[in-house]
N, C-alpha and C. Protein backbone atom coordinates (compact mmCIF):
# COMPACT_ATOMS: atom_id res chain seq x y z
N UNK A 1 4.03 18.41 -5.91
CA UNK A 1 3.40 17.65 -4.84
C UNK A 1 4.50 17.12 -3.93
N UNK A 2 4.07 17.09 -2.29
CA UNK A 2 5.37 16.65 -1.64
C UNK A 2 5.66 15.13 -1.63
N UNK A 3 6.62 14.71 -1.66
CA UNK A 3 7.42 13.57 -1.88
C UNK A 3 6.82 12.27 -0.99
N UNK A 4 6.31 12.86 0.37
CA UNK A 4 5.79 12.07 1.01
C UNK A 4 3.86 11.39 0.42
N UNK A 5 3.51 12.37 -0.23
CA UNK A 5 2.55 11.68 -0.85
C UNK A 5 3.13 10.53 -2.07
N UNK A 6 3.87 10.67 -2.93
CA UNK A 6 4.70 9.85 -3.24
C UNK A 6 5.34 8.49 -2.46
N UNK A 7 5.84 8.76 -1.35
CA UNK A 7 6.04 7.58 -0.27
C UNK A 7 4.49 6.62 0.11
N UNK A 8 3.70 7.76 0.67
CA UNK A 8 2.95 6.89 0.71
C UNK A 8 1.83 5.92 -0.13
N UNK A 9 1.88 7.06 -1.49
CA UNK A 9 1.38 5.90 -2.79
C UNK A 9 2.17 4.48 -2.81
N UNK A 10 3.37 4.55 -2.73
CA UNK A 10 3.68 3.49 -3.06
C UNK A 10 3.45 2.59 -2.08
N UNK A 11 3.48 2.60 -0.60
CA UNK A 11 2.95 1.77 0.28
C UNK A 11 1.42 1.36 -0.33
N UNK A 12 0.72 2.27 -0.38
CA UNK A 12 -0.72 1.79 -1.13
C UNK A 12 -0.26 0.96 -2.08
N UNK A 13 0.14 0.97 -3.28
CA UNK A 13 0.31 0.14 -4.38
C UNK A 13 1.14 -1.46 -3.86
N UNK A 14 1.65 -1.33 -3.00
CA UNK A 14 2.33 -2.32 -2.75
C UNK A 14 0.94 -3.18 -1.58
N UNK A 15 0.55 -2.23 -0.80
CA UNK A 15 -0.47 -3.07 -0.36
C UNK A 15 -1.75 -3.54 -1.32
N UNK A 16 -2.10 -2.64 -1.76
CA UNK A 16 -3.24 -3.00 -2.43
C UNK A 16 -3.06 -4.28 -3.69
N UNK A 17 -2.04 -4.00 -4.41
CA UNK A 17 -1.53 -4.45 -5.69
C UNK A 17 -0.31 -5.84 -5.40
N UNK A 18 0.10 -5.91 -4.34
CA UNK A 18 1.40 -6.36 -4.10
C UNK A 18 2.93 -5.76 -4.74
N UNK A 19 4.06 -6.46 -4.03
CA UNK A 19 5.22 -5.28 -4.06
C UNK A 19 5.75 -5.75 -5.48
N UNK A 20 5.51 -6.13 -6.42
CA UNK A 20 5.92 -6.35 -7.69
C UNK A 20 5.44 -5.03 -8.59
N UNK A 21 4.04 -4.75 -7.78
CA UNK A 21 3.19 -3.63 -8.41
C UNK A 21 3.95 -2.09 -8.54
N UNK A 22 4.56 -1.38 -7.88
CA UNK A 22 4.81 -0.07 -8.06
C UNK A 22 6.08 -0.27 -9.05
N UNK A 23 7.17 -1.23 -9.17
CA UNK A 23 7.35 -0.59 -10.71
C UNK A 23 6.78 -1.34 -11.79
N UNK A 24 5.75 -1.71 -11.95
CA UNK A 24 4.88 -2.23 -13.12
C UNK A 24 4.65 -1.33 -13.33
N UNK A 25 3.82 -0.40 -12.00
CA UNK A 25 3.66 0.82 -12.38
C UNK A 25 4.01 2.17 -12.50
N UNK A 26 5.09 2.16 -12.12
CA UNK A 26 6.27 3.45 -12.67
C UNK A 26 6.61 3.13 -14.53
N UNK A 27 7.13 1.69 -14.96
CA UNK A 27 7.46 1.57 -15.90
C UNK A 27 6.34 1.89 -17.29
N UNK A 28 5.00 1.17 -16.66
CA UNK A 28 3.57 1.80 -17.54
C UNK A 28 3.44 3.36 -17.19
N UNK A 29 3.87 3.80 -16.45
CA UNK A 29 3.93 5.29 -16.54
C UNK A 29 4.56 6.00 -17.34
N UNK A 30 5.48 5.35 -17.71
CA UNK A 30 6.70 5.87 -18.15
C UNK A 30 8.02 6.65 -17.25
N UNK A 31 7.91 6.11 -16.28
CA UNK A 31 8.80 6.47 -15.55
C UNK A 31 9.94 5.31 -14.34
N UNK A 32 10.38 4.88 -15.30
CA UNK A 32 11.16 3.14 -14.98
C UNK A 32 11.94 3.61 -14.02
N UNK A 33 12.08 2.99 -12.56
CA UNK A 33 13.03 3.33 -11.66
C UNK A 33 12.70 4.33 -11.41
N UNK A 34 12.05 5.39 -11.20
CA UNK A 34 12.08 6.46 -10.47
C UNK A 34 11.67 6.51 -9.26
N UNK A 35 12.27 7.12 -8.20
CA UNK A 35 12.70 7.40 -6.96
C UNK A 35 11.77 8.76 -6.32
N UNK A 36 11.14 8.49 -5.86
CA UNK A 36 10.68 9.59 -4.99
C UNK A 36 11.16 9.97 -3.31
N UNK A 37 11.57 10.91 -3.40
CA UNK A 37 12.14 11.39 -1.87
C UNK A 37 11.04 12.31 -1.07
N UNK A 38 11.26 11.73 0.32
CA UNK A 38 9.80 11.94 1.19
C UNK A 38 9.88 13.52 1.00
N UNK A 39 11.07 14.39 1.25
CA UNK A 39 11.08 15.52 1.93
C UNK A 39 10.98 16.78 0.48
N UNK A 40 10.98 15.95 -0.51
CA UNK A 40 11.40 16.87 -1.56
C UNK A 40 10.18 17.27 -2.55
N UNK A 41 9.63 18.01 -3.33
CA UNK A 41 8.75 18.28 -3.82
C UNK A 41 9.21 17.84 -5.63
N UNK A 42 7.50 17.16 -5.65
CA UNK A 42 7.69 16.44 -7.22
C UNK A 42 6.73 17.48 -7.86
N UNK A 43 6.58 17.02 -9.70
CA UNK A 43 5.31 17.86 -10.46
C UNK A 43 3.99 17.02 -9.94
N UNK A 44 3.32 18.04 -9.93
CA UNK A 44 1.43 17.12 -9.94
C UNK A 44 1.72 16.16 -10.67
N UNK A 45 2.08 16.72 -12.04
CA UNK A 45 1.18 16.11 -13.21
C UNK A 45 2.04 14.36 -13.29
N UNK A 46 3.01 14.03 -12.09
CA UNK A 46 3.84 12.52 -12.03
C UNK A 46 2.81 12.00 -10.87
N UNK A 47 2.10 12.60 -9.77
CA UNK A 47 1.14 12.06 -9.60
C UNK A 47 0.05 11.55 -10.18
N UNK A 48 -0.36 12.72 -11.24
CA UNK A 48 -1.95 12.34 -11.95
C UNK A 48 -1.27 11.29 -12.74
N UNK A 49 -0.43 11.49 -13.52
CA UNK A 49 0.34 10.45 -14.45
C UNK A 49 0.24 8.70 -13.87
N UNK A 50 0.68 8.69 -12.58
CA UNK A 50 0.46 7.35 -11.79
C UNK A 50 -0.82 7.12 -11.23
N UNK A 51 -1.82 8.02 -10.90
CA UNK A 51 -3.12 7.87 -10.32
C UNK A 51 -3.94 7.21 -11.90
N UNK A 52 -3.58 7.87 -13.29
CA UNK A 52 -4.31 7.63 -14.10
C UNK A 52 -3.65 5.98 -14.71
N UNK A 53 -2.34 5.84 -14.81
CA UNK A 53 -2.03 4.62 -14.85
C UNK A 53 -2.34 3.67 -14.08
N UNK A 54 -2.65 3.89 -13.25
CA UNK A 54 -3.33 2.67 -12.00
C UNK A 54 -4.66 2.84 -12.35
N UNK A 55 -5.40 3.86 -12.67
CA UNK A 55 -7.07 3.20 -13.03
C UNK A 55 -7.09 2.90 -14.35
N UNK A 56 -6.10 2.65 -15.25
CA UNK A 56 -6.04 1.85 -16.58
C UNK A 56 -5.49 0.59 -16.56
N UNK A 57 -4.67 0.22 -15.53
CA UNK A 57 -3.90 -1.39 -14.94
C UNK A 57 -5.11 -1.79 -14.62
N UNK A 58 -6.05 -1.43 -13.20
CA UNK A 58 -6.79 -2.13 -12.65
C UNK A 58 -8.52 -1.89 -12.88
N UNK A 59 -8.69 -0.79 -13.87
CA UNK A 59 -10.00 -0.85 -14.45
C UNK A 59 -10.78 -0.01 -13.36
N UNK A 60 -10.63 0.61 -12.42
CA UNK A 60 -11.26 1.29 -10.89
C UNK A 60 -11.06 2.54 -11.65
N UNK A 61 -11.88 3.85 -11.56
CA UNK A 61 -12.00 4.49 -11.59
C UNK A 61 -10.91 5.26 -11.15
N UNK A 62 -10.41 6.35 -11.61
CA UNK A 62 -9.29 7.46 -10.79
C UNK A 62 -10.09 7.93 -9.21
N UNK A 63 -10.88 8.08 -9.62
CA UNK A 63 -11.47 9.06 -8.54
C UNK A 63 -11.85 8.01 -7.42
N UNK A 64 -12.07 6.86 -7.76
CA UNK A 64 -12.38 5.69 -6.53
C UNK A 64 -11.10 5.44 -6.02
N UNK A 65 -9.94 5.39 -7.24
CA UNK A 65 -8.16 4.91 -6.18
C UNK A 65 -8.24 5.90 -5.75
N UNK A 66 -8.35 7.59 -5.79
CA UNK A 66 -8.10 8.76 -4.96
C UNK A 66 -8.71 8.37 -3.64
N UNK A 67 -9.88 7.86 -3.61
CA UNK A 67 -10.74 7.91 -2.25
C UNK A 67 -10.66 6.76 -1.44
N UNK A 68 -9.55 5.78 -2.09
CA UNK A 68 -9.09 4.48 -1.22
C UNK A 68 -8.23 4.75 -0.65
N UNK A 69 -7.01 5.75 -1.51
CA UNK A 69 -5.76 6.02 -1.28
C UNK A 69 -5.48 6.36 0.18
N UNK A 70 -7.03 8.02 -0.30
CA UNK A 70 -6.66 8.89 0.71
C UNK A 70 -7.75 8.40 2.45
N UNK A 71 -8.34 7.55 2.06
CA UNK A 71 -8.57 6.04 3.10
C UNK A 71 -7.71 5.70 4.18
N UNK A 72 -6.65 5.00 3.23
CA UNK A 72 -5.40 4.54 3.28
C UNK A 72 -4.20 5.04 4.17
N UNK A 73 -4.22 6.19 3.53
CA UNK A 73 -3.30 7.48 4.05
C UNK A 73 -3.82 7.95 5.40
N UNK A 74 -5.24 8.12 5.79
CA UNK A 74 -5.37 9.06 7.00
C UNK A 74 -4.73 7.81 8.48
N UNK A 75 -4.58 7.38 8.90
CA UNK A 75 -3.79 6.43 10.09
C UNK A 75 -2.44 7.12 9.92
N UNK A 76 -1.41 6.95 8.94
CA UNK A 76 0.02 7.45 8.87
C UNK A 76 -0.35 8.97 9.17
N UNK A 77 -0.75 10.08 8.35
CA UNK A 77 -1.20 11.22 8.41
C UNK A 77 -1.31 11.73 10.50
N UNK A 78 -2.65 10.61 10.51
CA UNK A 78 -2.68 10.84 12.08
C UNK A 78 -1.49 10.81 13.24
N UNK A 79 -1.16 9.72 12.70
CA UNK A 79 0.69 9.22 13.37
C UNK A 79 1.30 10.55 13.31
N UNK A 80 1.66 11.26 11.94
CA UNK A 80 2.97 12.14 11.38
C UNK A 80 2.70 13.44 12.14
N UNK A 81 1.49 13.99 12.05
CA UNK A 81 0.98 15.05 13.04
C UNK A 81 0.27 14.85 14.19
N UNK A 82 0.49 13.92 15.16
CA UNK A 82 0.02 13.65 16.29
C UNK A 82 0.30 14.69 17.42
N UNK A 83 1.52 15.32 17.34
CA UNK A 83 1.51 15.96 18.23
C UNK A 83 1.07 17.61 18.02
N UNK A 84 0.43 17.89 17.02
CA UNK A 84 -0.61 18.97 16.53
C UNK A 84 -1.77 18.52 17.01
N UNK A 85 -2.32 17.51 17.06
CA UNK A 85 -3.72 17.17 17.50
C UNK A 85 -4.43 17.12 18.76
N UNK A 86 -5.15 17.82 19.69
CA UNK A 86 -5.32 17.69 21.00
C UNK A 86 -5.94 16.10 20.92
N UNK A 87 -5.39 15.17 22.40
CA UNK A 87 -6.10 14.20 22.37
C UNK A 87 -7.47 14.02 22.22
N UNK A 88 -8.47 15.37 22.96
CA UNK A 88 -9.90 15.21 22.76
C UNK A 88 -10.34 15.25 21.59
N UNK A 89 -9.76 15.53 20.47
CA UNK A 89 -10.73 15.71 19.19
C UNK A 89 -10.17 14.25 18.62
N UNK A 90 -11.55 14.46 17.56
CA UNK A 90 -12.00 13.03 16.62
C UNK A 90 -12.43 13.45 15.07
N UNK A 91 -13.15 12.98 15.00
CA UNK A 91 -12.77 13.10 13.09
C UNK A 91 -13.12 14.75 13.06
N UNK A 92 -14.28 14.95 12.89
CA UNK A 92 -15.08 16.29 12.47
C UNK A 92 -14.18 17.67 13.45
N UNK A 93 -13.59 17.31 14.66
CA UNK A 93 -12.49 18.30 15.13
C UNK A 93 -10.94 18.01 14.32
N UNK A 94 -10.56 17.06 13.75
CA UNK A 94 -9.42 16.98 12.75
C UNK A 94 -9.88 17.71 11.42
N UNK A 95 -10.51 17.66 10.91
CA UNK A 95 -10.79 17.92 9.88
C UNK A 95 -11.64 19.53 10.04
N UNK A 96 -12.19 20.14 11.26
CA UNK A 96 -12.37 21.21 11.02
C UNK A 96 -10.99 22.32 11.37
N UNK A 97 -10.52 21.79 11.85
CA UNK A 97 -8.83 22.29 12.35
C UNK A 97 -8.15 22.07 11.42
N UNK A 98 -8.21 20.92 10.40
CA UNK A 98 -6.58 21.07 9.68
C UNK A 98 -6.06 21.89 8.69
N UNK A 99 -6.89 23.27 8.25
CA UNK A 99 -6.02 23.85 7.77
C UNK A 99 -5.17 24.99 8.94
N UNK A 100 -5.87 25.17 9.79
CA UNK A 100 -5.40 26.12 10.41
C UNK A 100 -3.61 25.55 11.76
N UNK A 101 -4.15 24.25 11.94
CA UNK A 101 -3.20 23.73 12.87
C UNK A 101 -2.33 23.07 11.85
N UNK A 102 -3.05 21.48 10.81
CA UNK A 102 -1.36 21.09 10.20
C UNK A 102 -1.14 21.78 8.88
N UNK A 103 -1.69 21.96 7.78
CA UNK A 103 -1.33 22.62 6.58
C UNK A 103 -0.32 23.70 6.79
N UNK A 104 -0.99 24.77 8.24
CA UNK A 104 -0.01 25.88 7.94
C UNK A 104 1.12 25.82 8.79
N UNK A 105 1.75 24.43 9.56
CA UNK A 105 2.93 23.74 10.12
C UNK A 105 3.38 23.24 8.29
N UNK A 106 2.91 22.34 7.92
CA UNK A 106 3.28 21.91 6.55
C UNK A 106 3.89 23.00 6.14
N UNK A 107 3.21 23.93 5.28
CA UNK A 107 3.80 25.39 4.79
C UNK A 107 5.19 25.67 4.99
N UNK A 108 4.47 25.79 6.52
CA UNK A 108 6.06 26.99 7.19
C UNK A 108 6.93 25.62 6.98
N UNK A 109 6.94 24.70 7.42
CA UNK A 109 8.40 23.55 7.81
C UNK A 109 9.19 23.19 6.15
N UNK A 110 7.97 22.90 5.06
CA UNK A 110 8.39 22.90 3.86
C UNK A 110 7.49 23.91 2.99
N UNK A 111 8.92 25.08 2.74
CA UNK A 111 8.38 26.20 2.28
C UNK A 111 7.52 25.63 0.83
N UNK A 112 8.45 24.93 -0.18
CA UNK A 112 7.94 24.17 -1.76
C UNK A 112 6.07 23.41 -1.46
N UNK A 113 6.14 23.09 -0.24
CA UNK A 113 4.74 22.05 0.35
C UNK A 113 3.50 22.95 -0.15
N UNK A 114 2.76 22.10 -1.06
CA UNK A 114 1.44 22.93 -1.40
C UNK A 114 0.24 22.28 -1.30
N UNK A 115 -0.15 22.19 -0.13
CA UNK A 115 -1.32 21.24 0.12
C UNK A 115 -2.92 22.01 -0.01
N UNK A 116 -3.74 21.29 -0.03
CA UNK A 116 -4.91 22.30 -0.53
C UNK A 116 -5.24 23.23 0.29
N UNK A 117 -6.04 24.10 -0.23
CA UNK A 117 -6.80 24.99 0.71
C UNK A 117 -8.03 24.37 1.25
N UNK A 118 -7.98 24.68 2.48
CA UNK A 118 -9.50 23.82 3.02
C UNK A 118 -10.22 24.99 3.97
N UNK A 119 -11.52 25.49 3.74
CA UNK A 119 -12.10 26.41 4.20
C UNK A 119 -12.99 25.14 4.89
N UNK A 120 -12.96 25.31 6.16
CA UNK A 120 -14.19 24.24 6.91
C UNK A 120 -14.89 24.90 7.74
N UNK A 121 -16.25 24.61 7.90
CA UNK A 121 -17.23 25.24 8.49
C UNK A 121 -18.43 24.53 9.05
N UNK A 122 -17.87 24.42 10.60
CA UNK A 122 -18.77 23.35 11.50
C UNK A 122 -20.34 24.12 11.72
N UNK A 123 -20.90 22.90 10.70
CA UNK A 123 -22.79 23.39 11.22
C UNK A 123 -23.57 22.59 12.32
N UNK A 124 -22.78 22.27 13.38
CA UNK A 124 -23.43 21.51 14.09
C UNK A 124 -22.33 20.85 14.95
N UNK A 125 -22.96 19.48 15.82
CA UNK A 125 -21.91 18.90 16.57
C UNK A 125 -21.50 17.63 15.88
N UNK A 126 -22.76 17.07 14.67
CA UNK A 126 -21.69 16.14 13.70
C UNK A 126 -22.09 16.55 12.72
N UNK A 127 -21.29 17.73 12.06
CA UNK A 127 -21.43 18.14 10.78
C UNK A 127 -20.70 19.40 10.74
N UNK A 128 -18.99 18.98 9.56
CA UNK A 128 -18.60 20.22 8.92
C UNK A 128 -18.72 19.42 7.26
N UNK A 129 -18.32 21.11 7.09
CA UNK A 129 -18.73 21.36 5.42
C UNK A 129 -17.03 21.61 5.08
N UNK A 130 -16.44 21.01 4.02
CA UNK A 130 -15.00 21.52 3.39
C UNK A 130 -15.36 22.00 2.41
N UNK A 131 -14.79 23.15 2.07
CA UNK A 131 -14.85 23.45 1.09
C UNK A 131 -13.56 23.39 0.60
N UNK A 132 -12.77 22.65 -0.81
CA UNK A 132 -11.94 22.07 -0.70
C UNK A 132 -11.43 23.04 -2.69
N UNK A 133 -10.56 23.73 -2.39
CA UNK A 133 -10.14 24.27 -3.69
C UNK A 133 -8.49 24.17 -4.12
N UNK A 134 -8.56 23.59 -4.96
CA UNK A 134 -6.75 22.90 -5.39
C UNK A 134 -7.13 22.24 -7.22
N UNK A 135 -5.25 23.18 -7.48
CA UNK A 135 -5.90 23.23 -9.22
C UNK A 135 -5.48 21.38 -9.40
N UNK A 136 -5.15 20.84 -8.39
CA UNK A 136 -4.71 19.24 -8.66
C UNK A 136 -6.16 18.59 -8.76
N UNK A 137 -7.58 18.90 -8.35
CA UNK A 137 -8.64 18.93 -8.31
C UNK A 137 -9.07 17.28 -7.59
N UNK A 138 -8.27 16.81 -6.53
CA UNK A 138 -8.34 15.26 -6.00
C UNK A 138 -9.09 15.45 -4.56
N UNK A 139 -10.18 16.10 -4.77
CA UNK A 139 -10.75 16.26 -3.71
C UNK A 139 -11.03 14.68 -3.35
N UNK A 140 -11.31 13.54 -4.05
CA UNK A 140 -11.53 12.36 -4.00
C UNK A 140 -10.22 11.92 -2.48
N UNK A 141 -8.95 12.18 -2.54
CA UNK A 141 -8.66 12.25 -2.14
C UNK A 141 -8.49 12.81 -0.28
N UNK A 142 -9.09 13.84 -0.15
CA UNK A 142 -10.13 14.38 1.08
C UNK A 142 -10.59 13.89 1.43
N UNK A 143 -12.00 13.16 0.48
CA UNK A 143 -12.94 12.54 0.92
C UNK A 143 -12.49 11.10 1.83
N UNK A 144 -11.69 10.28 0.78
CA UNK A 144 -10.94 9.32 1.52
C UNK A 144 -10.26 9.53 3.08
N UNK A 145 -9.70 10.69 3.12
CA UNK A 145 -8.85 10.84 4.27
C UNK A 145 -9.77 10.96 5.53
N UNK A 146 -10.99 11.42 5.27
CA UNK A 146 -12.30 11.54 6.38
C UNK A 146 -12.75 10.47 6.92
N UNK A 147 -12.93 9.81 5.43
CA UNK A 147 -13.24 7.89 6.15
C UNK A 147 -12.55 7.21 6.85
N UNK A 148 -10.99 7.58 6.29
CA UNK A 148 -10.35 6.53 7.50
C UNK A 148 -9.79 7.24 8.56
N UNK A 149 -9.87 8.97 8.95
CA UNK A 149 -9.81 9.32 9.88
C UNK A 149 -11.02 8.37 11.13
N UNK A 150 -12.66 8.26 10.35
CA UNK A 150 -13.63 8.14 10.77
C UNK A 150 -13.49 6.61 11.92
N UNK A 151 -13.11 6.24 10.24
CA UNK A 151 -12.39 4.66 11.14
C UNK A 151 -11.46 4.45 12.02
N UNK A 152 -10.25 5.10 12.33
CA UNK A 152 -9.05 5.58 12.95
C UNK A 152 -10.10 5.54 14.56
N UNK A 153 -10.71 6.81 14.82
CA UNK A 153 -11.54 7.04 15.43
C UNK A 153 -12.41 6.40 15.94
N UNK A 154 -12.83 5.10 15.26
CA UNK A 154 -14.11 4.27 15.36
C UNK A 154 -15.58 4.50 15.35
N UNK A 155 -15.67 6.27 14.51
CA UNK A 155 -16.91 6.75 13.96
C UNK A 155 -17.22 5.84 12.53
N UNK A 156 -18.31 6.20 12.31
CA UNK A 156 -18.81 6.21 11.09
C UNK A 156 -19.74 7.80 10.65
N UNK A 157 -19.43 8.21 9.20
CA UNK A 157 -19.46 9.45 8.82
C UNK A 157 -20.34 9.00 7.80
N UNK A 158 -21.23 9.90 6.90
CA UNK A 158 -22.01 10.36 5.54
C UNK A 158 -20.77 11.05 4.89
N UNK A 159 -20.51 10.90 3.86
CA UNK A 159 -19.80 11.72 2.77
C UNK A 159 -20.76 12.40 1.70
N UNK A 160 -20.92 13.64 1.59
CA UNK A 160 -21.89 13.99 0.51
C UNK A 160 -20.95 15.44 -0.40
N UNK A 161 -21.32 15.56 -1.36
CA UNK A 161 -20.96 16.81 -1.97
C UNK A 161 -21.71 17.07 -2.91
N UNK A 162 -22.16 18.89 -2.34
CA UNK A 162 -22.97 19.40 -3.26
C UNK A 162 -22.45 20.42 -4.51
N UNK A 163 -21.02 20.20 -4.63
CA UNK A 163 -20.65 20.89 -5.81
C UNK A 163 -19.30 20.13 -6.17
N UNK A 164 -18.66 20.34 -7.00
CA UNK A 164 -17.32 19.21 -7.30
C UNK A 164 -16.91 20.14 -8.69
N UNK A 165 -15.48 20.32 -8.35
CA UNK A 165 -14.76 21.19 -9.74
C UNK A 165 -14.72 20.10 -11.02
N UNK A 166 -14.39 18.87 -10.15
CA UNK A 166 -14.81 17.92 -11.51
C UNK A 166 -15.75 17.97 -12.56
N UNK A 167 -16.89 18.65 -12.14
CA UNK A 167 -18.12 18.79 -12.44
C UNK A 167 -17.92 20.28 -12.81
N UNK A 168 -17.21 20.98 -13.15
CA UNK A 168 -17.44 22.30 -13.20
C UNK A 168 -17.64 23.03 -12.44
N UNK A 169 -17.50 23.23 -11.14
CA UNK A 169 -17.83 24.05 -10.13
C UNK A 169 -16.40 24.72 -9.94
N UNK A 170 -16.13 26.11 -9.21
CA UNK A 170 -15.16 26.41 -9.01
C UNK A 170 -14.41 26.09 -7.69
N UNK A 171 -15.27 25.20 -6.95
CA UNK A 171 -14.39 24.46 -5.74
C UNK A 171 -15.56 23.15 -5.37
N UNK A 172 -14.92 22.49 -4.55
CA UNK A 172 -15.87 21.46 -3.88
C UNK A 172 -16.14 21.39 -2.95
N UNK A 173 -17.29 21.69 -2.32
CA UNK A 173 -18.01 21.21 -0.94
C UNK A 173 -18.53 20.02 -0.93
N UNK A 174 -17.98 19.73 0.37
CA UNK A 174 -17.95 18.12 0.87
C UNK A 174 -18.83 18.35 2.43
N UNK A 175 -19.44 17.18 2.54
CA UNK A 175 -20.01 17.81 3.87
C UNK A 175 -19.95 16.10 4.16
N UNK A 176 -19.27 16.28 5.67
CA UNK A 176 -19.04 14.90 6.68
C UNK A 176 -20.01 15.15 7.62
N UNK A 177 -20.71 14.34 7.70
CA UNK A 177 -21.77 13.99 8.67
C UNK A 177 -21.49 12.85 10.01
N UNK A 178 -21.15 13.06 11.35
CA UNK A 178 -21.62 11.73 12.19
C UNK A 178 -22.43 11.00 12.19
N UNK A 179 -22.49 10.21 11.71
CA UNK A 179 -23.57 9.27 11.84
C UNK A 179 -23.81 8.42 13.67
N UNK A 180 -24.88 8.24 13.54
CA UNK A 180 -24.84 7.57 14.87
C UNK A 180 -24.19 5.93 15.58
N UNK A 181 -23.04 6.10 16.28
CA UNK A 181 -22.26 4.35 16.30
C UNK A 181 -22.17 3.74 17.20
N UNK A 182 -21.36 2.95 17.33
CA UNK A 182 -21.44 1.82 18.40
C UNK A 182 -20.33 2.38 19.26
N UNK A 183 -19.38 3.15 19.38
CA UNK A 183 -18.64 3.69 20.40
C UNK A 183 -19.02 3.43 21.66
């Protein structure tokens, strides 16, 4: 996983938890002092390792910190690839574009970078479908990044999914809906 998801967990943990929190929780990880570098690629399994230690510190579900996280994360995200993004688009044009415009900039710039596959498929003018397949299986994560794209934006979205690998499926479809707002 790239290093910068690492960077920005720990901003989460420090916001959410306060800055005493990320090595409470490196050390309950088992991993005291460790250092993550933005540009460099870590194992999954030191992510899941800290995603699952944080929903045993604070009693929240894994899959609810995934979908705060990745909340959390979409504002920086928007910042880091801003200049991939045409000014006219808003959530449901970010998200039906990003594998094709930032993932495959990600790729090429960091060859090690393995971000999910995202097959998206706009059924309408507020409504795409992700179909979201990665053996790290944090689609929770996705989901989060939609909401606070949504918010970023000053939409409000439906989050629904009619299949989830969590659940046994062999990928997850997620479907973001516009809802109607105060814009």
């Amino acid at each position: 996983m790239h290093g910068i998801i690492f960077s920005e967990l720990k901003k989460y943990v420090d916001d959410r938890l306060g800055g005493a929190a990320w090595g409470a929780l490196l050390e309950k990880a088992g991993m005291p002092g460790r250092i993550f570098m933005s540009m460099q690629e870590y194992p999954d399994a030191d992510a899941a390792k800290l995603v699952s230690t944080a929903s045993a510190i604070t009693g929240q579900p894994a899959q609810a910190i995934l979908e705060d996280f990745g909340e959390f994360i979409a504002p920086d995200l928007l910042k880091m690839y801003a200049s991939l993004i045409p000014k006219k688009w808003l959530t449901l044009d970010v998200i039906e574009h990003t594998e094709e415009t930032i993932h495959t900039v990600v790729r090429r710039r960091n060859p090690g970078a393995r971000p999910p596959e995202l097959r998206c498929q706009r059924l309408g003018p507020d409504e795409v479908v992700i179909v979201y397949s990665s053996p790290r299986k944090m689609c929770g994560v996705a989901k989060g990044i939609a909401r606070g794209m949504a918010r970023h934006f000053n939409e409000t979205v439906a989050i629904g999914e009619s299949s989830c690998m969590l659940a046994g499926a062999k990928e997850c479809r997620i479907s973001v809906q516009r809802q109607p707002s105060n814009r």
